[in-house]
Structure formats: structure tokens, C-alpha cells
PDB file of N, CA and C in Angstrom:
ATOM      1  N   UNK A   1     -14.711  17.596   2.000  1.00  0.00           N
ATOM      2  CA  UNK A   1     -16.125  17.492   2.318  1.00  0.00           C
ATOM      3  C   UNK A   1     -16.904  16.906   1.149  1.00  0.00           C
ATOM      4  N   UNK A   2     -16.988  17.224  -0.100  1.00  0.00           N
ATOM      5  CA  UNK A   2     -17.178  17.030  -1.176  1.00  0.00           C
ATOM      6  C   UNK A   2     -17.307  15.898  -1.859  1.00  0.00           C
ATOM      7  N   UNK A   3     -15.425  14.811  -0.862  1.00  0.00           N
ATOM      8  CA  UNK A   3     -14.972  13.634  -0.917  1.00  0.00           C
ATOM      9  C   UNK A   3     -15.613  13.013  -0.599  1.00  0.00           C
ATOM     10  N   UNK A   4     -16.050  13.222   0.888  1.00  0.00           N
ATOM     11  CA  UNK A   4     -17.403  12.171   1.970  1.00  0.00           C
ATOM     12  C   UNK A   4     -18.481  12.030   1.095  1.00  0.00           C
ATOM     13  N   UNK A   5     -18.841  13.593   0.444  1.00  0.00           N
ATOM     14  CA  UNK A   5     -20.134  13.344   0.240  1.00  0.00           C
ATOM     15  C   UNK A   5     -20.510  12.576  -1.209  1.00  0.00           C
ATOM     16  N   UNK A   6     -19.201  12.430  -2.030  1.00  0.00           N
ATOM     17  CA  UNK A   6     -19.288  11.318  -3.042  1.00  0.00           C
ATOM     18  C   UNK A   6     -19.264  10.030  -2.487  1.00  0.00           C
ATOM     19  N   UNK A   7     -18.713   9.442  -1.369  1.00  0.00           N
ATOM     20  CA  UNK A   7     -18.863   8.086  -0.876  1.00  0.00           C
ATOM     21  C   UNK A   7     -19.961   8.014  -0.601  1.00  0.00           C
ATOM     22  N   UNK A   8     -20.887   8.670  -0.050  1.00  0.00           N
ATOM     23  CA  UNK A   8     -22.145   8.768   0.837  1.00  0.00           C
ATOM     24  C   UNK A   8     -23.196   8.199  -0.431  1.00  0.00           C
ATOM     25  N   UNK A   9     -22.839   9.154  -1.321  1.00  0.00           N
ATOM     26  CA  UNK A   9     -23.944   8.823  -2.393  1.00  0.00           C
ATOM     27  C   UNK A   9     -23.705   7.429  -3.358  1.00  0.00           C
ATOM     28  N   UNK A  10     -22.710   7.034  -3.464  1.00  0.00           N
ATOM     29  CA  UNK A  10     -22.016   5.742  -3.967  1.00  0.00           C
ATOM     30  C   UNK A  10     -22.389   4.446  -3.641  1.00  0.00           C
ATOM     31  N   UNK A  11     -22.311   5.058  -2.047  1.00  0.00           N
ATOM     32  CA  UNK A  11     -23.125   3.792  -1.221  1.00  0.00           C
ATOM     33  C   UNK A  11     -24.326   3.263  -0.861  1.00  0.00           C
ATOM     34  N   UNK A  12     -25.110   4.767  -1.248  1.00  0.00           N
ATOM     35  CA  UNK A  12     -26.490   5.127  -1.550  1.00  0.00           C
ATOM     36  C   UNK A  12     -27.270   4.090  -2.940  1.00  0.00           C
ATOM     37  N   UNK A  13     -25.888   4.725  -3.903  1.00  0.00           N
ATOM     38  CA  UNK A  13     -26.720   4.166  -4.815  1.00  0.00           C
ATOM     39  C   UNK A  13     -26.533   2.819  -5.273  1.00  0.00           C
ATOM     40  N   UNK A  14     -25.030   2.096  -4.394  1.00  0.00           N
ATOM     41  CA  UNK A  14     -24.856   0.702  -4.314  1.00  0.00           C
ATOM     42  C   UNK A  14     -26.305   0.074  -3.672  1.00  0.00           C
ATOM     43  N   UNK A  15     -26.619   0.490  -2.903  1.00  0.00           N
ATOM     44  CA  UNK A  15     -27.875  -0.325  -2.391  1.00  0.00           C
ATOM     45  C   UNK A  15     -29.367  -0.298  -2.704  1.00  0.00           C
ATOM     46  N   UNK A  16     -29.327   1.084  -3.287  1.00  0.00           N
ATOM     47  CA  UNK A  16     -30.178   1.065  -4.359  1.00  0.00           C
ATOM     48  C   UNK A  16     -30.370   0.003  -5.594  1.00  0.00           C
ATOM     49  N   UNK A  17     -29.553   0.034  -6.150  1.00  0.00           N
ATOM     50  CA  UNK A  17     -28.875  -1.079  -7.500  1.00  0.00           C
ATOM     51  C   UNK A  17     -29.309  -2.645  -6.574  1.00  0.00           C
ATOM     52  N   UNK A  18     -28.803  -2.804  -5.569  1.00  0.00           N
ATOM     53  CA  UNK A  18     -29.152  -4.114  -4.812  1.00  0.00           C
ATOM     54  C   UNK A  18     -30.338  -4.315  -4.683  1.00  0.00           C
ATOM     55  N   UNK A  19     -30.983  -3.581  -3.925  1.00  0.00           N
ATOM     56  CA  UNK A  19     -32.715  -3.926  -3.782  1.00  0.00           C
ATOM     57  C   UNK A  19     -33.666  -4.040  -4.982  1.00  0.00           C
ATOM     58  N   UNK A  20     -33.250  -3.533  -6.095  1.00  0.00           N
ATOM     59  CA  UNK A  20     -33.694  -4.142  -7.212  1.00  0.00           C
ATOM     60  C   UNK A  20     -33.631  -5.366  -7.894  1.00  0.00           C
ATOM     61  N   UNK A  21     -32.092  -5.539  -7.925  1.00  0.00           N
ATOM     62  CA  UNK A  21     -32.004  -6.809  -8.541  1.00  0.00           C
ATOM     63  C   UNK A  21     -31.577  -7.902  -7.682  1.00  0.00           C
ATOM     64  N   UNK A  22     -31.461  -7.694  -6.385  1.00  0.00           N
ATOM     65  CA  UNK A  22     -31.431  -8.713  -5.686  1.00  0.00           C
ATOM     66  C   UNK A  22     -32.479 -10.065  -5.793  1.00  0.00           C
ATOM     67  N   UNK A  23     -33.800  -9.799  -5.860  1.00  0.00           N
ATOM     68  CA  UNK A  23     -35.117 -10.683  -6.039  1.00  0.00           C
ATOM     69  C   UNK A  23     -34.862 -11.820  -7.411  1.00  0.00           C
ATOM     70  N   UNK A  24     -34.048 -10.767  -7.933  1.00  0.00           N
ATOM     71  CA  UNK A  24     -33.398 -12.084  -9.213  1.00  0.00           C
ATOM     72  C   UNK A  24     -32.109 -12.552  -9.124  1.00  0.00           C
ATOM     73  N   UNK A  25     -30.967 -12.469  -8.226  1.00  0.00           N
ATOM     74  CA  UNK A  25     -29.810 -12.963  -8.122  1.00  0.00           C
ATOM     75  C   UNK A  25     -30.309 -14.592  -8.344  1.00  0.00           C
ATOM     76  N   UNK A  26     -31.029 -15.431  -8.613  1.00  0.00           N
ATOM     77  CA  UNK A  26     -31.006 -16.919  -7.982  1.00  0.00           C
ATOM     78  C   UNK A  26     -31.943 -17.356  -9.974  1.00  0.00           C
ATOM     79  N   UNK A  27     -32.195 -16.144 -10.742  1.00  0.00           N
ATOM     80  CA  UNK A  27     -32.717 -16.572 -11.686  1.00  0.00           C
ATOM     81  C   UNK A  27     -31.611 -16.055 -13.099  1.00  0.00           C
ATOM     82  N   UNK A  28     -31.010 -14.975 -12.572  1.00  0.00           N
ATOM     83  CA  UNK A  28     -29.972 -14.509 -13.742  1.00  0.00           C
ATOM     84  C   UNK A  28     -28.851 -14.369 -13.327  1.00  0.00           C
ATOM     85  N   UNK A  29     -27.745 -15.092 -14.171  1.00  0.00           N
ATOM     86  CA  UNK A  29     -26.430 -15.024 -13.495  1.00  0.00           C
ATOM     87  C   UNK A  29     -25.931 -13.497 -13.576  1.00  0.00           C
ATOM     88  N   UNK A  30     -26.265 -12.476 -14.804  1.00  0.00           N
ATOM     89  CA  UNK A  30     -25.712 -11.638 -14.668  1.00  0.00           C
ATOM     90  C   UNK A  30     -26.416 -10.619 -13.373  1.00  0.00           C
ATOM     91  N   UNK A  31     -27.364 -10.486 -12.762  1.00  0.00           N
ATOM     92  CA  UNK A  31     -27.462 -10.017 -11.785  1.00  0.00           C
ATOM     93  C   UNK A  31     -26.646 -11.053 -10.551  1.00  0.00           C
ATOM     94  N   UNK A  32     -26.343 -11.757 -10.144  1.00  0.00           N
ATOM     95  CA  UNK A  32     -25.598 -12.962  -8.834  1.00  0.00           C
ATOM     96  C   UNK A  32     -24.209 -11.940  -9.300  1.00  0.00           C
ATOM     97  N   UNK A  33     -23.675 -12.155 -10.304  1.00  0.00           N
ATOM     98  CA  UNK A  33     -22.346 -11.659 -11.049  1.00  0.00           C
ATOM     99  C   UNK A  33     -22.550  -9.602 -10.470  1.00  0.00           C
ATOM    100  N   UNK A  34     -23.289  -9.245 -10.593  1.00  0.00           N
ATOM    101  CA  UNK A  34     -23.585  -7.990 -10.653  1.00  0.00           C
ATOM    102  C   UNK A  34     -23.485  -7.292  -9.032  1.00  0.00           C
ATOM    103  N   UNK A  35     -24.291  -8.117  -7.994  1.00  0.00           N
ATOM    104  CA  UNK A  35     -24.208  -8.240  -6.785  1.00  0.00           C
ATOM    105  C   UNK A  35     -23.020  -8.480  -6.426  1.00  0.00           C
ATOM    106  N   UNK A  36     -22.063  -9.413  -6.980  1.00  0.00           N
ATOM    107  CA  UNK A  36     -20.941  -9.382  -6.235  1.00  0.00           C
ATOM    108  C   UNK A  36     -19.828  -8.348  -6.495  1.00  0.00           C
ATOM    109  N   UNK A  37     -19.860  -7.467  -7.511  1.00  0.00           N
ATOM    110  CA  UNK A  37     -19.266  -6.596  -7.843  1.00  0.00           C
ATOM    111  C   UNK A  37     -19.609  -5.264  -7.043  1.00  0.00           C
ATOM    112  N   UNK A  38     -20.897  -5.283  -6.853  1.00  0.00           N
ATOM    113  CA  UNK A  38     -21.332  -4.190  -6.149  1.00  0.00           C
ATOM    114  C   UNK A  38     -21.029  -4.299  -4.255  1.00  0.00           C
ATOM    115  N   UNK A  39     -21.290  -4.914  -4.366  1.00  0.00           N
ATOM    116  CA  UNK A  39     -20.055  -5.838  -2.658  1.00  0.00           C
ATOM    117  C   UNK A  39     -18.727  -5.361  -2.416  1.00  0.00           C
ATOM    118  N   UNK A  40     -18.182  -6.118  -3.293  1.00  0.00           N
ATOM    119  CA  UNK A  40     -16.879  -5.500  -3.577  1.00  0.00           C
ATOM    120  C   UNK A  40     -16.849  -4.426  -3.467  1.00  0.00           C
ATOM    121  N   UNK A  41     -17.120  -3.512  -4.018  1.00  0.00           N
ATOM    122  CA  UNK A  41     -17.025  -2.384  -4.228  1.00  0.00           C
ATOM    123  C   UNK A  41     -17.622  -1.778  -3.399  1.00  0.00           C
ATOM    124  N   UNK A  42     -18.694  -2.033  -2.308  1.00  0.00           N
ATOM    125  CA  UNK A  42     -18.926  -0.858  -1.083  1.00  0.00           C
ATOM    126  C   UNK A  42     -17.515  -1.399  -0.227  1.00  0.00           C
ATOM    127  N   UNK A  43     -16.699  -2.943  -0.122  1.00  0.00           N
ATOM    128  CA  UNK A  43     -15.853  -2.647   0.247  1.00  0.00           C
ATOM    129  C   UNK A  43     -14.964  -1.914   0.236  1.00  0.00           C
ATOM    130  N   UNK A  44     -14.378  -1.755  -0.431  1.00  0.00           N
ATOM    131  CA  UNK A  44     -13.278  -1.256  -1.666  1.00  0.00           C
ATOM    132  C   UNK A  44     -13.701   0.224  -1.094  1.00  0.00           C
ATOM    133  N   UNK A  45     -14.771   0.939  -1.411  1.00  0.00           N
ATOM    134  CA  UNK A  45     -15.260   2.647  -0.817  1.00  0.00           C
ATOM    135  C   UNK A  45     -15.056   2.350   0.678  1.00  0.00           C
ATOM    136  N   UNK A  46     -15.485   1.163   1.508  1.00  0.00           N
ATOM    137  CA  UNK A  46     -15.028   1.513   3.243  1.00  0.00           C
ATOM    138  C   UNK A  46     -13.471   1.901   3.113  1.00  0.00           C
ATOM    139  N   UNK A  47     -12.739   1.053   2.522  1.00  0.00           N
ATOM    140  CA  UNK A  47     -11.317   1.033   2.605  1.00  0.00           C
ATOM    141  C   UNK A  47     -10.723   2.223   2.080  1.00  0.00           C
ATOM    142  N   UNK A  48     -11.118   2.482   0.869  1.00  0.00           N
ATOM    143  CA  UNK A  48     -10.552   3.582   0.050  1.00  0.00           C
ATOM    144  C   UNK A  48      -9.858   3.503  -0.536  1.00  0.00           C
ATOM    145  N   UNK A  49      -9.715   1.940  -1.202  1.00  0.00           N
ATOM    146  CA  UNK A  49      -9.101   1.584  -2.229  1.00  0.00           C
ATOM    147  C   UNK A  49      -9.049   1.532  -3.619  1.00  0.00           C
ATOM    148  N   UNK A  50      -8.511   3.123  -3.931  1.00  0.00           N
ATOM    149  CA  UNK A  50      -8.782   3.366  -5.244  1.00  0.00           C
ATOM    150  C   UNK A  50      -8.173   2.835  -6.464  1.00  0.00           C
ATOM    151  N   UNK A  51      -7.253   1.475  -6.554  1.00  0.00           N
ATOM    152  CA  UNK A  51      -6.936   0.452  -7.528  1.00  0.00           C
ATOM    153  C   UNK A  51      -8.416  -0.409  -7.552  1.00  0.00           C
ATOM    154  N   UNK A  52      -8.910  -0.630  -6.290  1.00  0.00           N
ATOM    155  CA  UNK A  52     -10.037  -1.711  -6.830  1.00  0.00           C
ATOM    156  C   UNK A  52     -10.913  -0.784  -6.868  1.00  0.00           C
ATOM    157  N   UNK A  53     -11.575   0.722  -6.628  1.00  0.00           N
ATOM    158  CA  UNK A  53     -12.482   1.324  -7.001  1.00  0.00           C
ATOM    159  C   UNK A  53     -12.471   1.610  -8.398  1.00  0.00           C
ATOM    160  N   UNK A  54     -11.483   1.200  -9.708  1.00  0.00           N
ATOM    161  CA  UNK A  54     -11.591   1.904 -10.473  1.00  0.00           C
ATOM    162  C   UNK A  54     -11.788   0.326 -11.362  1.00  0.00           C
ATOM    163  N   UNK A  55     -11.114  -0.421 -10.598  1.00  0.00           N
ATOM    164  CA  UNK A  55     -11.261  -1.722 -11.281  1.00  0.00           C
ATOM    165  C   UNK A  55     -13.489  -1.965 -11.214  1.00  0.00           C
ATOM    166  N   UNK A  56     -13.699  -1.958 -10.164  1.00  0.00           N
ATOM    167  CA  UNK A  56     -15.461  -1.676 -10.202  1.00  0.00           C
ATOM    168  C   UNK A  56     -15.434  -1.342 -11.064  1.00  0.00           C
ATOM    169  N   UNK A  57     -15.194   0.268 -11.439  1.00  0.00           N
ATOM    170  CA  UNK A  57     -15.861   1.070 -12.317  1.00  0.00           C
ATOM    171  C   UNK A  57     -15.827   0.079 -13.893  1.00  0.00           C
ATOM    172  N   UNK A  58     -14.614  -0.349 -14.051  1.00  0.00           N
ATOM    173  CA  UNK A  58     -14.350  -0.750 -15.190  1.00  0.00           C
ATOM    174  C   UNK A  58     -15.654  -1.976 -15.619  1.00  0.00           C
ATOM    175  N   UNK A  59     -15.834  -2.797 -14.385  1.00  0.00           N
ATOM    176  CA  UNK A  59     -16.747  -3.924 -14.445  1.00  0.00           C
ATOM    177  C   UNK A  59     -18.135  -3.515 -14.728  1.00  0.00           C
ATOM    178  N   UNK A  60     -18.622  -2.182 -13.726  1.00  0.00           N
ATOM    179  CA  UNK A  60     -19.655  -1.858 -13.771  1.00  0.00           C
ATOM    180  C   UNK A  60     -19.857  -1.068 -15.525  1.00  0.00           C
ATOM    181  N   UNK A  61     -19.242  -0.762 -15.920  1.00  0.00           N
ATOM    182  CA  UNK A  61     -19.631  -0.429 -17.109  1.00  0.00           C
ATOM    183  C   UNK A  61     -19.475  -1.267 -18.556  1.00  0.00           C
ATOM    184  N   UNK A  62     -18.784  -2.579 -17.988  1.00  0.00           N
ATOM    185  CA  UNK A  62     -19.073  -4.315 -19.035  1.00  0.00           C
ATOM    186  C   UNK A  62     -20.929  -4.414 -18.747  1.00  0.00           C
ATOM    187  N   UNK A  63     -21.175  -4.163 -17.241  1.00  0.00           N
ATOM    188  CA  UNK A  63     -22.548  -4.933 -17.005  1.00  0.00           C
ATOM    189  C   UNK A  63     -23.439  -4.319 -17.531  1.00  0.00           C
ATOM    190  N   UNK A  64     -23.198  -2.714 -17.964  1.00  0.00           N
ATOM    191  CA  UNK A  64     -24.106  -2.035 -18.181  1.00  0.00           C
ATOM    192  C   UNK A  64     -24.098  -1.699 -19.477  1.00  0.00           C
ATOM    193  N   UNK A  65     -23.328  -2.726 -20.157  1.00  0.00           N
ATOM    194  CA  UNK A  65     -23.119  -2.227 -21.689  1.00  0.00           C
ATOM    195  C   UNK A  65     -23.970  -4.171 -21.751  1.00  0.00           C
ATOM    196  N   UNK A  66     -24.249  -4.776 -20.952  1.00  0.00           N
ATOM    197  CA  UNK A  66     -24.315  -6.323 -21.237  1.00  0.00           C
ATOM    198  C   UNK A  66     -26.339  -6.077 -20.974  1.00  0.00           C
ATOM    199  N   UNK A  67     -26.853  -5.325 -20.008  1.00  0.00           N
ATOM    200  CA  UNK A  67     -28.415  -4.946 -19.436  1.00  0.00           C
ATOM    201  C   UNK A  67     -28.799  -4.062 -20.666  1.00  0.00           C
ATOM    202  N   UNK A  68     -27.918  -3.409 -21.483  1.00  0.00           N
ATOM    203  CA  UNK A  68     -28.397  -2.395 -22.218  1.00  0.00           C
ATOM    204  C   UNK A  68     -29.709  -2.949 -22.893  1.00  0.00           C
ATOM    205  N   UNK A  69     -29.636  -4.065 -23.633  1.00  0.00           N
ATOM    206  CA  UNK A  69     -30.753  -4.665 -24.426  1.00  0.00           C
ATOM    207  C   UNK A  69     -31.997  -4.984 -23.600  1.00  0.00           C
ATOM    208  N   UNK A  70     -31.940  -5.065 -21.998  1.00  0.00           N
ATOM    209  CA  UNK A  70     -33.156  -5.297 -21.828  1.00  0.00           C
ATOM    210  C   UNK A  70     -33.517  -4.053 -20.983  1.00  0.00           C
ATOM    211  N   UNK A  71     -33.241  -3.028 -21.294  1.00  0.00           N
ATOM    212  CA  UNK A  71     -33.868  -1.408 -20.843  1.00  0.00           C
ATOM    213  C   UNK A  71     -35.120  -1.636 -20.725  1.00  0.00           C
ATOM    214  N   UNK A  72     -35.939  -1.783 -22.079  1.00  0.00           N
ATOM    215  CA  UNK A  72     -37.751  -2.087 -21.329  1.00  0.00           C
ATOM    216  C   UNK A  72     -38.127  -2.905 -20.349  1.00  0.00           C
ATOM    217  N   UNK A  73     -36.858  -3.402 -19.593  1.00  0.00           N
ATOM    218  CA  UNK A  73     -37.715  -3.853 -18.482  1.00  0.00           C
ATOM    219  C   UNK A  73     -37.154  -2.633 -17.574  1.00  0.00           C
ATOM    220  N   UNK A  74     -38.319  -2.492 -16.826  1.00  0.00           N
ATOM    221  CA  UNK A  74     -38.575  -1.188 -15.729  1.00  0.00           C
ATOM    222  C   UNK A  74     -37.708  -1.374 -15.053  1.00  0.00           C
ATOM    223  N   UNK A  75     -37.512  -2.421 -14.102  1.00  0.00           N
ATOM    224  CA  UNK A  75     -36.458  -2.579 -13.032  1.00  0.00           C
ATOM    225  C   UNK A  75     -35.046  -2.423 -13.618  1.00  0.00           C
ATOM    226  N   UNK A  76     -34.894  -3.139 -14.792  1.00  0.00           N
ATOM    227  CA  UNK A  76     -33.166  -2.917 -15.525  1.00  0.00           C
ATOM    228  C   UNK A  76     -32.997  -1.299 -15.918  1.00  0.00           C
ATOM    229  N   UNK A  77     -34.053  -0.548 -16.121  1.00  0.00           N
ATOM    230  CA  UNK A  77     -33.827   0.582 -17.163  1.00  0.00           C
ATOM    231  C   UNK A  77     -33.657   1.380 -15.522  1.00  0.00           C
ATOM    232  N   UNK A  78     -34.412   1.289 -13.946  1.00  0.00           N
ATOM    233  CA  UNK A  78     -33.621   1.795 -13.017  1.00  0.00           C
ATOM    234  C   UNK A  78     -33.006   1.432 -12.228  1.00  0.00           C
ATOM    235  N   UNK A  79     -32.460   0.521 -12.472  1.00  0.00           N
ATOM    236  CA  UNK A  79     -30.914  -0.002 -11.969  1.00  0.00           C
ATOM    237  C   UNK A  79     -30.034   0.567 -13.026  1.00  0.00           C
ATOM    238  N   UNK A  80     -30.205   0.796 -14.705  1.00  0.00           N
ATOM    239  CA  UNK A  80     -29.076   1.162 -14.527  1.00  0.00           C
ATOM    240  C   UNK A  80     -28.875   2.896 -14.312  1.00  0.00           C
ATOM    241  N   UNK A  81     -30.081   3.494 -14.756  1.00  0.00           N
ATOM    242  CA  UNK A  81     -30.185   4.912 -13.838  1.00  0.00           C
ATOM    243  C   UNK A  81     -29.031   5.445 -13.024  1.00  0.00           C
ATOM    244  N   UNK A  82     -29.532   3.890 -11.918  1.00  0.00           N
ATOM    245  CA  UNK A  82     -28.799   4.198 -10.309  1.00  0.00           C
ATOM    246  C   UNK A  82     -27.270   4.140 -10.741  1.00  0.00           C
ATOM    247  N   UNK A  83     -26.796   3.123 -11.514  1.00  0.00           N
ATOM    248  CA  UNK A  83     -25.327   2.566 -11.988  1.00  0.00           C
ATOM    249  C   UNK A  83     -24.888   3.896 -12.684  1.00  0.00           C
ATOM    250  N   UNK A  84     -25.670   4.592 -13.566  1.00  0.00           N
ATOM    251  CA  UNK A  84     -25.020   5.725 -14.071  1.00  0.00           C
ATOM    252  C   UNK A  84     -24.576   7.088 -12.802  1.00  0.00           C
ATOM    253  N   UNK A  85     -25.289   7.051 -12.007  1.00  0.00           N
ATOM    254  CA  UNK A  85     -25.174   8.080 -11.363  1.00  0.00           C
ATOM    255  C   UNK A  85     -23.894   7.324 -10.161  1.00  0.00           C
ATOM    256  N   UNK A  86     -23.810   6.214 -10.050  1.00  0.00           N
ATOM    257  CA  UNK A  86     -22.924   5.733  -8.909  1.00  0.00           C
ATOM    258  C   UNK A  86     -21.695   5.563  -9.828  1.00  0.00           C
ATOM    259  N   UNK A  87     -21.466   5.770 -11.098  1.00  0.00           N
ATOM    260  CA  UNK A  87     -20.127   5.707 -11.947  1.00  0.00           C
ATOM    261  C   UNK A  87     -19.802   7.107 -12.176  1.00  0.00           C
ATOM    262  N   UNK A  88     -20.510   7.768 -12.148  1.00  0.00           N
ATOM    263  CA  UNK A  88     -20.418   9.853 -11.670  1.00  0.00           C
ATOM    264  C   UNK A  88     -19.603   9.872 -10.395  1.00  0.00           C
ATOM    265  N   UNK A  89     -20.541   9.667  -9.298  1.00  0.00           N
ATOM    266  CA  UNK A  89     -19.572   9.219  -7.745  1.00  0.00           C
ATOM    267  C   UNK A  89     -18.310   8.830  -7.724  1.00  0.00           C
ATOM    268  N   UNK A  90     -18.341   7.612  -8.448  1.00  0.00           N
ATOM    269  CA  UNK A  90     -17.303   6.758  -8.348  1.00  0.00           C
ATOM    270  C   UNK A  90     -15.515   7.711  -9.092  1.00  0.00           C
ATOM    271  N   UNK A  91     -16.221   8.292 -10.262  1.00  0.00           N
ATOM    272  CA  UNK A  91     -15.485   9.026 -10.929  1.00  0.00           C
ATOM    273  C   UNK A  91     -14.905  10.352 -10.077  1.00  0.00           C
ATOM    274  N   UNK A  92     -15.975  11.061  -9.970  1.00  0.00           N
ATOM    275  CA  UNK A  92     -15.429  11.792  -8.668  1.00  0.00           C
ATOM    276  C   UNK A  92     -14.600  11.571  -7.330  1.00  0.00           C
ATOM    277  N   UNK A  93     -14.717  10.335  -6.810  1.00  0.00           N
ATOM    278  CA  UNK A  93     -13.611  10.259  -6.139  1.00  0.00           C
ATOM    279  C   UNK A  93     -12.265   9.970  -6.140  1.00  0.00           C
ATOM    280  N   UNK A  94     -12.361   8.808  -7.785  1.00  0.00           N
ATOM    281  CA  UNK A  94     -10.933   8.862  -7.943  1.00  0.00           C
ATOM    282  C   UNK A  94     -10.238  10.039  -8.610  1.00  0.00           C
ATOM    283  N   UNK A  95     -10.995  11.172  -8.929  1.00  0.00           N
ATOM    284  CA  UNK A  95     -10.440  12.142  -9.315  1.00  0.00           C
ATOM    285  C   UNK A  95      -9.865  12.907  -8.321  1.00  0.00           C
ATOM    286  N   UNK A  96     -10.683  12.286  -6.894  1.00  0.00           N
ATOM    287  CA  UNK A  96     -10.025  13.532  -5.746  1.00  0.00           C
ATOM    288  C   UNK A  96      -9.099  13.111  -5.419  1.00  0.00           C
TER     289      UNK A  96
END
């Protein structure tokens, strides 16, 4: 039960992370780059493929070590919020 309810929130906060930086996919490559990882990866959670769920994780935490410097901007500092709490999720399920 526990399991579901880490996908639930994963996917939650995949689309969260999207509606933010989507409006800039077409001005910064690392958000276009960022979007497609996060794609991937609600695939990857339909399937339950925990070789490429962990491979995400690994990516998502290059991108979020790469946004770190521009935290004062509002939208980056909650996107990565959302990214921290969806690499909690993410962690939790490959632990289950």
C-alpha cells in the first residue's frame, strides 16, 4: 500500500516539476534536457522499471547539483523543492 502510495506522489511531483519549467523548455537547454528525463521516468514508474528508475534518480540529482546556482530564482528554488521530495519517493520505492 505504501508502494502505490510512493508512485502516486512521484508522479505528483513529476508534474509538478513540469508545469514550472515547462514555459522555459524552448529558452534553456537544461530545462528541454530536464523534461525529458522527467518523461522518462513517469514512464519507467508506469512500468516499474526499477534499472531505469534508479538510472532517473542518478540524472535527477546531476540536474539538481547543475540549478543549484540559480536557487534565487523562485521558480528553480521550487522545482527543485519538488525534485527533492520526488528523489525521497523515488528512493522509497526502489527500496521496496
Amino acid at each position: 500500500m505504501v508502494y502505490h502510495l510512493s508512485v502516486d506522489i512521484a508522479l505528483e511531483e513529476i508534474s509538478r516539476i513540469e508545469e514550472l519549467i515547462r514555459p522555459y523548455q524552448y529558452q534553456a537547454y537544461e530545462a528541454e534536457k530536464a523534461l525529458k528525463i522527467l518523461s522518462d521516468l513517469r514512464e519507467s514508474l508506469n512500468r516499474m522499471d526499477k534499472e531505469k528508475i534508479a538510472d532517473a534518480l542518478k540524472k535527477l540529482s546531476d540536474i539538481e547539483s547543475r540549478a543549484a546556482p540559480y536557487r534565487s530564482f523562485g521558480i528553480v528554488e521550487r522545482a527543485l523543492q519538488h525534485a527533492k521530495k520526488l528523489k525521497e519517493e523515488l528512493e522509497k520505492i526502489l527500496e521496496g
